[in-house]
N, C-alpha and C. Protein backbone atom coordinates (compact mmCIF):
# COMPACT_ATOMS: atom_id res chain seq x y z
N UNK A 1 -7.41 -44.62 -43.11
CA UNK A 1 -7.56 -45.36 -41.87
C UNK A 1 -8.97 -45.93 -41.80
N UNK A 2 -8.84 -46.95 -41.12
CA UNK A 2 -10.52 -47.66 -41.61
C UNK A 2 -11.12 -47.23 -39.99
N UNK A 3 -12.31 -47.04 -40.07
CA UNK A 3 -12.81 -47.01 -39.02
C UNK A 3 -13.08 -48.11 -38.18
N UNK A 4 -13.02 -48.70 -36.62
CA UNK A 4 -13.09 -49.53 -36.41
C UNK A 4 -14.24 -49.40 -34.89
N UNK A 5 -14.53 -50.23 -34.51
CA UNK A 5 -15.69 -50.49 -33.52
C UNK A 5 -15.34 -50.91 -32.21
N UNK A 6 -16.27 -50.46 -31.26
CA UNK A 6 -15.81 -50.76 -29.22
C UNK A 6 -16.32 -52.25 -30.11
N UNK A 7 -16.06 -53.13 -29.19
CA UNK A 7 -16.25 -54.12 -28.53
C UNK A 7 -17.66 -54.39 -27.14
N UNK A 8 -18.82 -54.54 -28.21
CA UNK A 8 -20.24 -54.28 -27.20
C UNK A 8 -20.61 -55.63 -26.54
N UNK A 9 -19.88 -56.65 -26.25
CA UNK A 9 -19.89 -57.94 -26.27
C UNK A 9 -19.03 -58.19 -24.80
N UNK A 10 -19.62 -58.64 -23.41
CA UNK A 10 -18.65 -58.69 -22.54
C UNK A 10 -18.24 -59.81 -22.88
N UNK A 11 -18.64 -60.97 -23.19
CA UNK A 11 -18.23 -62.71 -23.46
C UNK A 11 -17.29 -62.60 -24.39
N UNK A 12 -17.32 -61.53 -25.43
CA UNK A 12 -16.38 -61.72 -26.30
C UNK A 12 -15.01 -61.12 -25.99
N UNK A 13 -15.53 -59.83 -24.46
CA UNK A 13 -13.79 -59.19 -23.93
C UNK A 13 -13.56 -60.05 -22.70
N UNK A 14 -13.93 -61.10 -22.47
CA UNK A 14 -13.65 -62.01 -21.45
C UNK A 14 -13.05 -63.16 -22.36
N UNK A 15 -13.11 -63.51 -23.53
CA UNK A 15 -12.55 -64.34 -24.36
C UNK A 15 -11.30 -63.83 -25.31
N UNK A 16 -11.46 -62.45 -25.23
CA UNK A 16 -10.16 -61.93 -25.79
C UNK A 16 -8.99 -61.65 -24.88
N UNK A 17 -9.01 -61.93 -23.58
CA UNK A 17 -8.57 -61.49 -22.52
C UNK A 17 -8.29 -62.96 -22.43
N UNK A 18 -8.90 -63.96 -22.29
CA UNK A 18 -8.40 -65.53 -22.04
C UNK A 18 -7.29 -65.84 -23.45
N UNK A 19 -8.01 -65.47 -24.52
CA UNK A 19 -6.99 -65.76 -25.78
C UNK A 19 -5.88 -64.85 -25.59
N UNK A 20 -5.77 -63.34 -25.08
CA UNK A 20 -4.55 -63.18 -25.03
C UNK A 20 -3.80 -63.72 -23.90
N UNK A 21 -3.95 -63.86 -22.99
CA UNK A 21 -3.66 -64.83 -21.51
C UNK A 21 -2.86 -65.74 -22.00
N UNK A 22 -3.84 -66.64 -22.50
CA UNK A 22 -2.81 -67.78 -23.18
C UNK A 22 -1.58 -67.62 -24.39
N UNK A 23 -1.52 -66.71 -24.67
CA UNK A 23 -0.70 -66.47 -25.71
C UNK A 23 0.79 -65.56 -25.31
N UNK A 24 0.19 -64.67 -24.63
CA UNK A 24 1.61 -63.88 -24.23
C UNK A 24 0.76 -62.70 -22.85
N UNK A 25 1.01 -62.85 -21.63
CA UNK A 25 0.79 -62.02 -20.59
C UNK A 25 0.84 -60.37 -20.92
N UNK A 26 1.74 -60.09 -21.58
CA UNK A 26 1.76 -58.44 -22.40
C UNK A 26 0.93 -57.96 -22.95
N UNK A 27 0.72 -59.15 -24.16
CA UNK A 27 -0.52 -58.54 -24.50
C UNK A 27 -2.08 -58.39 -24.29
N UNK A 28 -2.02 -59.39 -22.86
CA UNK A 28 -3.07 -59.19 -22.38
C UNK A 28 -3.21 -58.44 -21.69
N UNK A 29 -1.92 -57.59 -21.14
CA UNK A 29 -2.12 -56.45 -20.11
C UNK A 29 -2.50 -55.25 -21.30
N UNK A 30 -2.10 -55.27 -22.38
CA UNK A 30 -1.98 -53.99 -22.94
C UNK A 30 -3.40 -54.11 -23.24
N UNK A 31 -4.83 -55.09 -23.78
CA UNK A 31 -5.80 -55.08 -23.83
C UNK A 31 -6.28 -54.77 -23.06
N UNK A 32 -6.13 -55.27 -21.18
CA UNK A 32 -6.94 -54.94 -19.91
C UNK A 32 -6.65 -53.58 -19.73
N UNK A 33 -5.45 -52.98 -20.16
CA UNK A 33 -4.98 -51.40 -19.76
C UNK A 33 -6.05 -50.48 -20.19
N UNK A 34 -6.42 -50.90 -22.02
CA UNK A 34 -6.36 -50.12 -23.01
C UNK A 34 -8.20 -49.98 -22.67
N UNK A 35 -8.86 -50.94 -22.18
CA UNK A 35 -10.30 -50.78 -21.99
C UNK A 35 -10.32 -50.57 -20.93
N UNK A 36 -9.80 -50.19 -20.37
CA UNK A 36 -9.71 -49.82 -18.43
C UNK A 36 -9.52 -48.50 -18.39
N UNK A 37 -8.79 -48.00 -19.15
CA UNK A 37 -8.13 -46.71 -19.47
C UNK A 37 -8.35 -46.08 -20.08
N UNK A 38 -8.61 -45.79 -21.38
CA UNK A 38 -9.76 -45.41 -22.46
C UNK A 38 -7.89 -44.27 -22.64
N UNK A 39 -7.02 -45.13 -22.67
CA UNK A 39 -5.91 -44.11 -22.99
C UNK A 39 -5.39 -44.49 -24.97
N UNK A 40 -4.98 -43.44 -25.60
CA UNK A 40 -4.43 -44.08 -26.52
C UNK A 40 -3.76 -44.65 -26.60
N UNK A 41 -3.24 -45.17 -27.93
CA UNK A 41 -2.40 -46.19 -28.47
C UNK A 41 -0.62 -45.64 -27.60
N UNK A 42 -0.79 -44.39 -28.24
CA UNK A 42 0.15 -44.14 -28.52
C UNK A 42 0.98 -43.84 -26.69
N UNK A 43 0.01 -43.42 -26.00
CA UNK A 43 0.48 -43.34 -24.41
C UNK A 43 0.56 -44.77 -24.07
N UNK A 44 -0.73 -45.67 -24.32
CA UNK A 44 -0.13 -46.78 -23.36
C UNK A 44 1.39 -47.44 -24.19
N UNK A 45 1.75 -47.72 -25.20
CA UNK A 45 3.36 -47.64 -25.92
C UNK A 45 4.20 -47.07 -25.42
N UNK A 46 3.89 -45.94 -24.41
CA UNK A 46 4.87 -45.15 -23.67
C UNK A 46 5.11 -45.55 -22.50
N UNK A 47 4.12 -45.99 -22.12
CA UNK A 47 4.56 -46.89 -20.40
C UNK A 47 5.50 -47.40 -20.57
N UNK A 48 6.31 -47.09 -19.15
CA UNK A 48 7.18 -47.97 -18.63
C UNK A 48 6.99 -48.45 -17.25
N UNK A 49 7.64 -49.50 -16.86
CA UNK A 49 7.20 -50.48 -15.89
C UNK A 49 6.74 -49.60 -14.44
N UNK A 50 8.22 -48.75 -14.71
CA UNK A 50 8.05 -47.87 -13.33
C UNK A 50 7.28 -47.16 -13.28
N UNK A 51 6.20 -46.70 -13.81
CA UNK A 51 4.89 -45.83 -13.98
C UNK A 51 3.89 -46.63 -13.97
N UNK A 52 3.80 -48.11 -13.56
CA UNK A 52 2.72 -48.90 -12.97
C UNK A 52 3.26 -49.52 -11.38
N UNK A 53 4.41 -50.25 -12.11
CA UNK A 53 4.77 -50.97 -10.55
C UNK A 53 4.53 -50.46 -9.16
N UNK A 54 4.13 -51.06 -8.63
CA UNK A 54 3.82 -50.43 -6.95
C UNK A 54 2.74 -49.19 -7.21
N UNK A 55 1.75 -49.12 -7.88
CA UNK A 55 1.11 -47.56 -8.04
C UNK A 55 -0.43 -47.76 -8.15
N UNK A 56 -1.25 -47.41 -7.52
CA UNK A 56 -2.39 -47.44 -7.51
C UNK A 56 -3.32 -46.38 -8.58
N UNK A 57 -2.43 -45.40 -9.41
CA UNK A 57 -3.04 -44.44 -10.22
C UNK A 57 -1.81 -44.63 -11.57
N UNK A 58 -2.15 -44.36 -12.67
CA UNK A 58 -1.22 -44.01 -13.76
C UNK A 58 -1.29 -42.33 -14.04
N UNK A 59 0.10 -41.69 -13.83
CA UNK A 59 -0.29 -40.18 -14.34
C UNK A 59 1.20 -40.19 -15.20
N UNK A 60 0.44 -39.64 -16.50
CA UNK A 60 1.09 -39.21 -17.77
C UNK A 60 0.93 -38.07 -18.21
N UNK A 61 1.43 -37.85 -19.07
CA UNK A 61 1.14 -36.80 -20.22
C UNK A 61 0.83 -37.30 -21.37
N UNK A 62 -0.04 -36.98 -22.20
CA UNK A 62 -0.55 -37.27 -23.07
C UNK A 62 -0.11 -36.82 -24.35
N UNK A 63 0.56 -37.53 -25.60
CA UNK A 63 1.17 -37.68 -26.29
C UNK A 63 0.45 -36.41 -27.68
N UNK A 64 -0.89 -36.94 -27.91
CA UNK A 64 -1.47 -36.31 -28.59
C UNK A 64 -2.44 -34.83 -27.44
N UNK A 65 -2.52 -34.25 -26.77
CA UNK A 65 -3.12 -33.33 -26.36
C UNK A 65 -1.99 -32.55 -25.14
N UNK A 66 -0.96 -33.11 -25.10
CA UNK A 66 -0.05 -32.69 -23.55
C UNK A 66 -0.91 -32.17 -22.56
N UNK A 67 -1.87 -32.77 -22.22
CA UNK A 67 -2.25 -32.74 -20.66
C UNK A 67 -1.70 -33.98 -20.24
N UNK A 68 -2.18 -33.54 -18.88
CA UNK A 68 -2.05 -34.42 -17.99
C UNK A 68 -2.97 -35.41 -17.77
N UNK A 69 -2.67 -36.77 -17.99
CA UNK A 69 -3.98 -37.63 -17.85
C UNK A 69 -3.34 -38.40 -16.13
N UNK A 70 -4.57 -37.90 -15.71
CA UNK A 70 -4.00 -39.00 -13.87
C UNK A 70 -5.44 -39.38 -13.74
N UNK A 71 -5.30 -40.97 -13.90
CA UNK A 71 -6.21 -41.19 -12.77
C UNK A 71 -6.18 -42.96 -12.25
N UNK A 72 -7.22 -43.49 -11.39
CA UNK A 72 -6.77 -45.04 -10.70
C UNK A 72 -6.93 -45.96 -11.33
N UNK A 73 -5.93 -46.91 -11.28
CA UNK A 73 -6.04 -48.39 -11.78
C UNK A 73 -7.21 -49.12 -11.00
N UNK A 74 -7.79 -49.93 -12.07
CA UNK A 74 -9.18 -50.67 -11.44
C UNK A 74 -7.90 -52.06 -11.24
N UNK A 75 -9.30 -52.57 -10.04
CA UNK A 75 -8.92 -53.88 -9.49
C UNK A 75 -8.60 -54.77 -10.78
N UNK A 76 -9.16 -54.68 -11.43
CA UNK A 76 -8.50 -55.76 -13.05
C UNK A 76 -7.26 -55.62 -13.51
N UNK A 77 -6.73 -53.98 -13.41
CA UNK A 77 -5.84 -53.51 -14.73
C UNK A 77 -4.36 -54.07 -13.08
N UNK A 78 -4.81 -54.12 -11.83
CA UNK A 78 -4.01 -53.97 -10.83
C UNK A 78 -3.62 -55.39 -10.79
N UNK A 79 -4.65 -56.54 -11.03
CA UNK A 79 -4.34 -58.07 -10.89
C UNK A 79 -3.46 -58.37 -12.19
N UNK A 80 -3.87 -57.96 -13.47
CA UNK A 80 -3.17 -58.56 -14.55
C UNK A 80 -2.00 -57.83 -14.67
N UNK A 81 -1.47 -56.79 -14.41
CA UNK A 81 -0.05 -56.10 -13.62
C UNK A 81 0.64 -56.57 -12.87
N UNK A 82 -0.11 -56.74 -11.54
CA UNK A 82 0.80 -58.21 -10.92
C UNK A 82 1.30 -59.78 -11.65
N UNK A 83 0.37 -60.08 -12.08
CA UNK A 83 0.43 -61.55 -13.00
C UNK A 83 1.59 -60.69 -13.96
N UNK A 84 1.84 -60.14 -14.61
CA UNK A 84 2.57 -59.82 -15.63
C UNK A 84 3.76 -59.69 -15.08
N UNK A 85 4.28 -58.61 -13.94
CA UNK A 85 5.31 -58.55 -13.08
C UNK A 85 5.62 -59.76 -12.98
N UNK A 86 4.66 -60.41 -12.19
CA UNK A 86 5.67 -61.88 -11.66
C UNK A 86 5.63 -62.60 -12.91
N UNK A 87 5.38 -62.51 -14.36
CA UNK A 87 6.01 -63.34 -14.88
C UNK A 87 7.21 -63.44 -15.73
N UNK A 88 7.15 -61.61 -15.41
CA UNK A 88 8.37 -61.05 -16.49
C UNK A 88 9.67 -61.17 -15.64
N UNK A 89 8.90 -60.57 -14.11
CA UNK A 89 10.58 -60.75 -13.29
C UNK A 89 11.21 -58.97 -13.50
N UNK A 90 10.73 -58.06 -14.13
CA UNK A 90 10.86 -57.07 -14.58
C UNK A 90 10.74 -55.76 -13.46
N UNK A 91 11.48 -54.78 -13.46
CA UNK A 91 11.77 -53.83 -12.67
C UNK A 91 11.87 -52.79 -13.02
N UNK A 92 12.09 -52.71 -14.62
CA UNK A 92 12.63 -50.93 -15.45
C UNK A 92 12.03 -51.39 -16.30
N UNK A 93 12.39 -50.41 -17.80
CA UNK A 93 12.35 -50.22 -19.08
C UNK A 93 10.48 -49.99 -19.52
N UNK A 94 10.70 -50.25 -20.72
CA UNK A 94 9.20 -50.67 -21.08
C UNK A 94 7.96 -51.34 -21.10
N UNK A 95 6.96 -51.15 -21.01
CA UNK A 95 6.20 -51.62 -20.15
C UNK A 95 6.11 -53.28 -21.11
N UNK A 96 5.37 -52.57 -22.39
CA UNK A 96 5.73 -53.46 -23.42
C UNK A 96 6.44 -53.51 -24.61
N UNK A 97 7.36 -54.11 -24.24
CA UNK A 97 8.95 -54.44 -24.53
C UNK A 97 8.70 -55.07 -25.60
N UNK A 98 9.32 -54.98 -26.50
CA UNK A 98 9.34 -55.96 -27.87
C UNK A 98 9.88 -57.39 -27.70
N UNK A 99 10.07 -58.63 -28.48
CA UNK A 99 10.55 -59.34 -28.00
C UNK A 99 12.18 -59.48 -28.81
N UNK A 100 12.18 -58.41 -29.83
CA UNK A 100 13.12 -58.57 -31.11
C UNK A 100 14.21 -57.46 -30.52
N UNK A 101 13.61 -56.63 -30.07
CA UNK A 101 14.44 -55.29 -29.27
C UNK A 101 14.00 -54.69 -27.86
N UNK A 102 14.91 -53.78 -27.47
CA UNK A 102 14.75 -53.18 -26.52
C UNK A 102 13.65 -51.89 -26.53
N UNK A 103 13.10 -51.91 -27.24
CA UNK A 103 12.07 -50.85 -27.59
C UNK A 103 10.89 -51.17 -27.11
N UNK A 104 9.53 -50.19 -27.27
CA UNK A 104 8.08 -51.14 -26.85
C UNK A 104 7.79 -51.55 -28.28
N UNK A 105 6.67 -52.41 -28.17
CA UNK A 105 6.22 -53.02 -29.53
C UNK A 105 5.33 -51.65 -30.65
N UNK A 106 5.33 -51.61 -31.90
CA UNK A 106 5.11 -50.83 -32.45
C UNK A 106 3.95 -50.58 -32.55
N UNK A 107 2.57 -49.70 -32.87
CA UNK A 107 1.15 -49.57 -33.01
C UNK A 107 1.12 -50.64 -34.01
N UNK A 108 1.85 -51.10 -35.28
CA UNK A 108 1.41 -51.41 -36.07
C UNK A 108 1.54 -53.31 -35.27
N UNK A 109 2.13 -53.56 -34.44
CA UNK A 109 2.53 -54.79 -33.60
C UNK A 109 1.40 -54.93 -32.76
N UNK A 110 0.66 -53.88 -32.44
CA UNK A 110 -0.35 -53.78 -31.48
C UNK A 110 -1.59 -54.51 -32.00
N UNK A 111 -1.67 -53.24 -33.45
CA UNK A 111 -2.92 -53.97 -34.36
C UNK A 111 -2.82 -55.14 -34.32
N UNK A 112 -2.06 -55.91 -34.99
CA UNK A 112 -1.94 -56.95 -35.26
C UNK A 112 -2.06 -57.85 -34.15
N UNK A 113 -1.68 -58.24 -33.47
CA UNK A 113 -2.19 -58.48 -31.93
C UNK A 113 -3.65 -58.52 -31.55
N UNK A 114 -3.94 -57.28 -31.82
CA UNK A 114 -5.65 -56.92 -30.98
C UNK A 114 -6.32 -57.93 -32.46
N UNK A 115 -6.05 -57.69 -33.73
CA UNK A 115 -6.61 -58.06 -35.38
C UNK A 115 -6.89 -59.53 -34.81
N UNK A 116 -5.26 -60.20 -34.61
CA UNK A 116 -5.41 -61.67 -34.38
C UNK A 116 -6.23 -62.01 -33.71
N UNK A 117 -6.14 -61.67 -32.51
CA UNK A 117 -6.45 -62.18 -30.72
C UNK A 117 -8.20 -62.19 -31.48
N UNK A 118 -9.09 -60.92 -32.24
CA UNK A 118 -10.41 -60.67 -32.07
C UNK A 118 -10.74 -61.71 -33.49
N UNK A 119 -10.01 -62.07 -34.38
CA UNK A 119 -10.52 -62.91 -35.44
C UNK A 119 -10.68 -64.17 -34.65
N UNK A 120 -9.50 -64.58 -33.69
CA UNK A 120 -9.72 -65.68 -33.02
C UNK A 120 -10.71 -66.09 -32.48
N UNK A 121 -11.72 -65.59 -32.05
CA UNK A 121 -12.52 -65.39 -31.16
C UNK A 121 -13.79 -65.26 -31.56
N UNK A 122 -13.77 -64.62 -33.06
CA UNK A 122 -14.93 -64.75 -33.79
C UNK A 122 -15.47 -63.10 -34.11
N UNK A 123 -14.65 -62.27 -33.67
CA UNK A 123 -15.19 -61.25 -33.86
C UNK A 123 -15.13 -60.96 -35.46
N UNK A 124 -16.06 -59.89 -35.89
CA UNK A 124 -16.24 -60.02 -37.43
C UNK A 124 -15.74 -58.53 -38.02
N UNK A 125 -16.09 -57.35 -36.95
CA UNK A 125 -16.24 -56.21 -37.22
C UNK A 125 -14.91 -55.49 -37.02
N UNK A 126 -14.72 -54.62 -37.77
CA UNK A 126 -13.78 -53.97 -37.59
C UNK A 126 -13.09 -53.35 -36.49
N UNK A 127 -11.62 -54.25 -36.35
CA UNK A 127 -11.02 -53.95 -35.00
C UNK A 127 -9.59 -53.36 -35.17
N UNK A 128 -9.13 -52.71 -34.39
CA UNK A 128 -8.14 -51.74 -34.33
C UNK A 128 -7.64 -51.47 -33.00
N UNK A 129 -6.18 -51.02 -32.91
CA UNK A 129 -5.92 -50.39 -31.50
C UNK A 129 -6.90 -49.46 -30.86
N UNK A 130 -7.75 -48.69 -32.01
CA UNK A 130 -8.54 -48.06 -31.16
C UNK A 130 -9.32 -47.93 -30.70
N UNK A 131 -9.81 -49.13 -31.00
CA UNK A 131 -10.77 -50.54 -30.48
C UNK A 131 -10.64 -50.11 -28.94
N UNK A 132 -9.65 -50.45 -28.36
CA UNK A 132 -9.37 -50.59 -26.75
C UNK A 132 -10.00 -49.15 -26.28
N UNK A 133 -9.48 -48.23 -26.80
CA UNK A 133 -10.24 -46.85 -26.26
C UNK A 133 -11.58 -46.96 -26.32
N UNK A 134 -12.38 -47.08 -27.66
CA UNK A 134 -13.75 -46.94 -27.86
C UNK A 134 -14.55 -48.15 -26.83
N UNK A 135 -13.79 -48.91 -26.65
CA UNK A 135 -14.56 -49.71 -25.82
C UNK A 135 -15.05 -49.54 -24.36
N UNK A 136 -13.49 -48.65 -23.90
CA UNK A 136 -13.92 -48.28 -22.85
C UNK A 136 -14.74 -47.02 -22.61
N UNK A 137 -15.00 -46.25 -23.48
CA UNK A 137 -16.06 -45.06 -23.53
C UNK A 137 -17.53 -46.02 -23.45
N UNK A 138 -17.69 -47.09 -24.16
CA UNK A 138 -19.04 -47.85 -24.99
C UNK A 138 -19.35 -48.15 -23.49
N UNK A 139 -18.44 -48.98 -22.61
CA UNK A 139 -19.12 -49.65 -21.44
C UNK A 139 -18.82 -48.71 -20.49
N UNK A 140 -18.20 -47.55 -20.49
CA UNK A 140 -18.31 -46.31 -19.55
C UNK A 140 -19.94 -45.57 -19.29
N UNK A 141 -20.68 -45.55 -20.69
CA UNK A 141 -21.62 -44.80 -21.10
C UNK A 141 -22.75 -46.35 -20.57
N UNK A 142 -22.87 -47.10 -21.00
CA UNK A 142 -23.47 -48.52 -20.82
C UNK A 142 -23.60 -48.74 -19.23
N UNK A 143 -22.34 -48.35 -18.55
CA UNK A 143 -22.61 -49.02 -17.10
C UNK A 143 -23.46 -47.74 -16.27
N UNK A 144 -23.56 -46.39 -17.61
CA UNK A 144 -24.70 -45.52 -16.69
C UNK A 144 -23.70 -43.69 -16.29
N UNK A 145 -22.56 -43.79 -17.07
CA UNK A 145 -21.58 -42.81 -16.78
C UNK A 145 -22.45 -41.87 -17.76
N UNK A 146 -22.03 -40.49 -17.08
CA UNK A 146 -22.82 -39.56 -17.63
C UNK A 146 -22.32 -39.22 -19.10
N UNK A 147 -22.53 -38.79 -19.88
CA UNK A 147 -21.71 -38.62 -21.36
C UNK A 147 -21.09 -37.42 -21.20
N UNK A 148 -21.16 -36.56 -20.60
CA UNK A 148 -20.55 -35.19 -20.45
C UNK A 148 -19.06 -35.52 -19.91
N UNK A 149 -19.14 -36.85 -18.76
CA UNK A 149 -17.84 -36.99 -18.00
C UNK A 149 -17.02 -38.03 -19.10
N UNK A 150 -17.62 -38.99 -19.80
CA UNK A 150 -16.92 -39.68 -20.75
C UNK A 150 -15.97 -38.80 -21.19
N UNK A 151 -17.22 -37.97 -22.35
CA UNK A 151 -16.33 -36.66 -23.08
C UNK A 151 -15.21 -36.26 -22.54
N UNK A 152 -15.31 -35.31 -21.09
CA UNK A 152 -14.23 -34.94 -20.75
C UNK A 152 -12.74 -35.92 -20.64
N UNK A 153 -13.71 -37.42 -20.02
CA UNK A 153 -11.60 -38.15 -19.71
C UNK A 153 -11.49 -38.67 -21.18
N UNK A 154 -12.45 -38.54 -22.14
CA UNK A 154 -11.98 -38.92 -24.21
C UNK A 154 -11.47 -37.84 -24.31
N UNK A 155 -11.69 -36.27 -24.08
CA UNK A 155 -10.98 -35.23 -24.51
C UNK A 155 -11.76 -34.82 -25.31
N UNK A 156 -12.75 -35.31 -25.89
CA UNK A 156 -13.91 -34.64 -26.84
C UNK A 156 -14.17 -33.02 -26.66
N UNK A 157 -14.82 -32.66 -28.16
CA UNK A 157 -15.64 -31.53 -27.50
C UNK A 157 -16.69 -31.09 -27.69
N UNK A 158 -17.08 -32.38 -27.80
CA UNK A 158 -19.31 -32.05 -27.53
C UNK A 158 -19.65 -33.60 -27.06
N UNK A 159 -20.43 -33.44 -26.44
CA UNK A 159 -21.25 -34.97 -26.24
C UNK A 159 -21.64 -35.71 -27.48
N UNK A 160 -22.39 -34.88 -28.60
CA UNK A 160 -22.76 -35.49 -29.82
C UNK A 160 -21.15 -36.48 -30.61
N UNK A 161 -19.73 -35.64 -30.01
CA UNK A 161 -18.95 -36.25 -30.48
C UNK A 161 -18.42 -37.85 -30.03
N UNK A 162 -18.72 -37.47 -28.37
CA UNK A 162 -18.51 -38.42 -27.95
C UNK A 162 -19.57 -39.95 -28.83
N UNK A 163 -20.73 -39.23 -28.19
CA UNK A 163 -21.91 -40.40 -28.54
C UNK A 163 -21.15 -41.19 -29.64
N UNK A 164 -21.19 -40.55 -30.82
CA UNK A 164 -20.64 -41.10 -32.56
C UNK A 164 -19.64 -41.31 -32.30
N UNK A 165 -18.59 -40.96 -31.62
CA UNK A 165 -17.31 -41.78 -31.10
C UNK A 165 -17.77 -43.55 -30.84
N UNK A 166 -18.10 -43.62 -29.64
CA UNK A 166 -18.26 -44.69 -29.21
C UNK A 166 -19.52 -46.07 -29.65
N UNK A 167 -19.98 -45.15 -31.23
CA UNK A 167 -20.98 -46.04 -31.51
C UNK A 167 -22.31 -46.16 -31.38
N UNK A 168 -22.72 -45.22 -30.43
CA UNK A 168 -24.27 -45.06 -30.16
C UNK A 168 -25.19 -44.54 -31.26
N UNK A 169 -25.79 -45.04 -31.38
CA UNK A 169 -26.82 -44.32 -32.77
C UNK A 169 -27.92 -43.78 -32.18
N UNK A 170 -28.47 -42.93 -33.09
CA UNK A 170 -29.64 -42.17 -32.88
C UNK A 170 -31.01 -43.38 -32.45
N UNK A 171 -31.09 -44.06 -32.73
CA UNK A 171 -31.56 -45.47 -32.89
C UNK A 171 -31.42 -45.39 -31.59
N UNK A 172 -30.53 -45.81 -31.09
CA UNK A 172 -30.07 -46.39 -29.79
C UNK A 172 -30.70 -45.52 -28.74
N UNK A 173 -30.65 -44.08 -28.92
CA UNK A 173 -30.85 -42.92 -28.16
C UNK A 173 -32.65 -42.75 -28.03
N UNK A 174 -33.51 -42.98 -29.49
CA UNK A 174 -34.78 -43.04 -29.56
C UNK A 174 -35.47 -43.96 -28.56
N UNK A 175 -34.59 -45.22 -28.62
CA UNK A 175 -34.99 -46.43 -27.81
C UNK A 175 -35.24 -45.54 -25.96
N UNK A 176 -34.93 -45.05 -25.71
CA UNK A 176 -35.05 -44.44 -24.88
C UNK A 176 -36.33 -43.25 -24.43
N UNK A 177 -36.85 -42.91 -25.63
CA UNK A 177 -38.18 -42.51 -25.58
C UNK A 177 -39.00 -43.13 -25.54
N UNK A 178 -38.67 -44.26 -25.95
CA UNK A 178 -39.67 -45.24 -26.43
C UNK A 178 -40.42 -46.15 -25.24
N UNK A 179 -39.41 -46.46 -24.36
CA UNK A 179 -39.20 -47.35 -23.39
C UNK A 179 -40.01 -46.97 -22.08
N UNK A 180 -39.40 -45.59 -22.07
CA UNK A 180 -40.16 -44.95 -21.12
C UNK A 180 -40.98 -44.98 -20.45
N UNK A 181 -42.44 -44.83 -21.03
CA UNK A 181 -43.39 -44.39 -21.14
C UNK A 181 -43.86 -44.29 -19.57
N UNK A 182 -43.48 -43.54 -18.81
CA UNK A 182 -44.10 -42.24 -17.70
C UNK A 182 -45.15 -41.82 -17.22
């Protein structure tokens, strides 16, 4: 499995979000979900409609750890949900529905999706479904979230894991002594 990278670029998740927009409404929800949510691949594939529609929180179980993951939809993940509803017309089944079957689309349908949508756009670095998670840890930690609470809604189990999860380098962390100066 190759390792792949958050997305440290807001212009470039405001342009991947317009390129998927224009292309298919699904998969732009499954991008706004997936950095909103910092949920895996493999749970948001499990949504179904009726576990967003009308709901101000998503609570699941979690595929890889069986807890319970509950918590609120941001004003973003709540607008491009609506836009998606009204364009699907949709009431049951899967959240994202294949277009070939009645099933959701596969991880490997996902990649490919997130692969396209970020070459489009110019991204260079290695991208992946799990891209959408790491991203939302990168600008969780960025907008000032404590790393202890990241950890806990990633499921980690040390901060040092988190940090190297989401990309931060020691580098990054020094800069912070540096800056200081007190």
């Amino acid at each position: 499995m190759k390792y792949v990278e958050p997305i440290r670029d807001k212009q470039q998740i405001n342009e991947m979000k317009q390129y998927l927009k224009n292309r298919n409404i699904r998969d732009c929800l499954l991008f706004v979900l997936g950095i909103n949510s910092g949920l895996r691949i493999s749970d948001l594939l499990s949504l179904k409609v009726t576990d967003i529609k009308n709901r101000d929180r998503i609570i699941i179980q979690e595929k890889k750890t069986g807890k319970i993951k509950d918590f609120p939809l941001s004003e973003t993940c709540k607008k491009t949900i609506n836009e998606y509803l009204l364009s699907t017309n949709r009431d049951s089944g899967w959240l994202f529905k294949s277009k070939k079957s009645q099933q959701p689309i596969t991880r490997v349908q996902a990649y490919r999706i997130m692969n396209i949508a970020a070459r489009a756009i110019g991204i260079t670095e290695a991208i992946g479904t799990h891209t959408l998670r790491k991203t939302f840890g990168y600008w969780a930690y960025k907008g000032g979230a404590d790393v202890t609470r990241i950890q806990k809604l990633l499921n980690h189990s040390a901060p040092s894991v988190t940090l190297a999860y989401i990309g931060i380098t020691k580098d990054e962390l020094d800069t912070i002594y540096i800056n200081l100066n007190l």
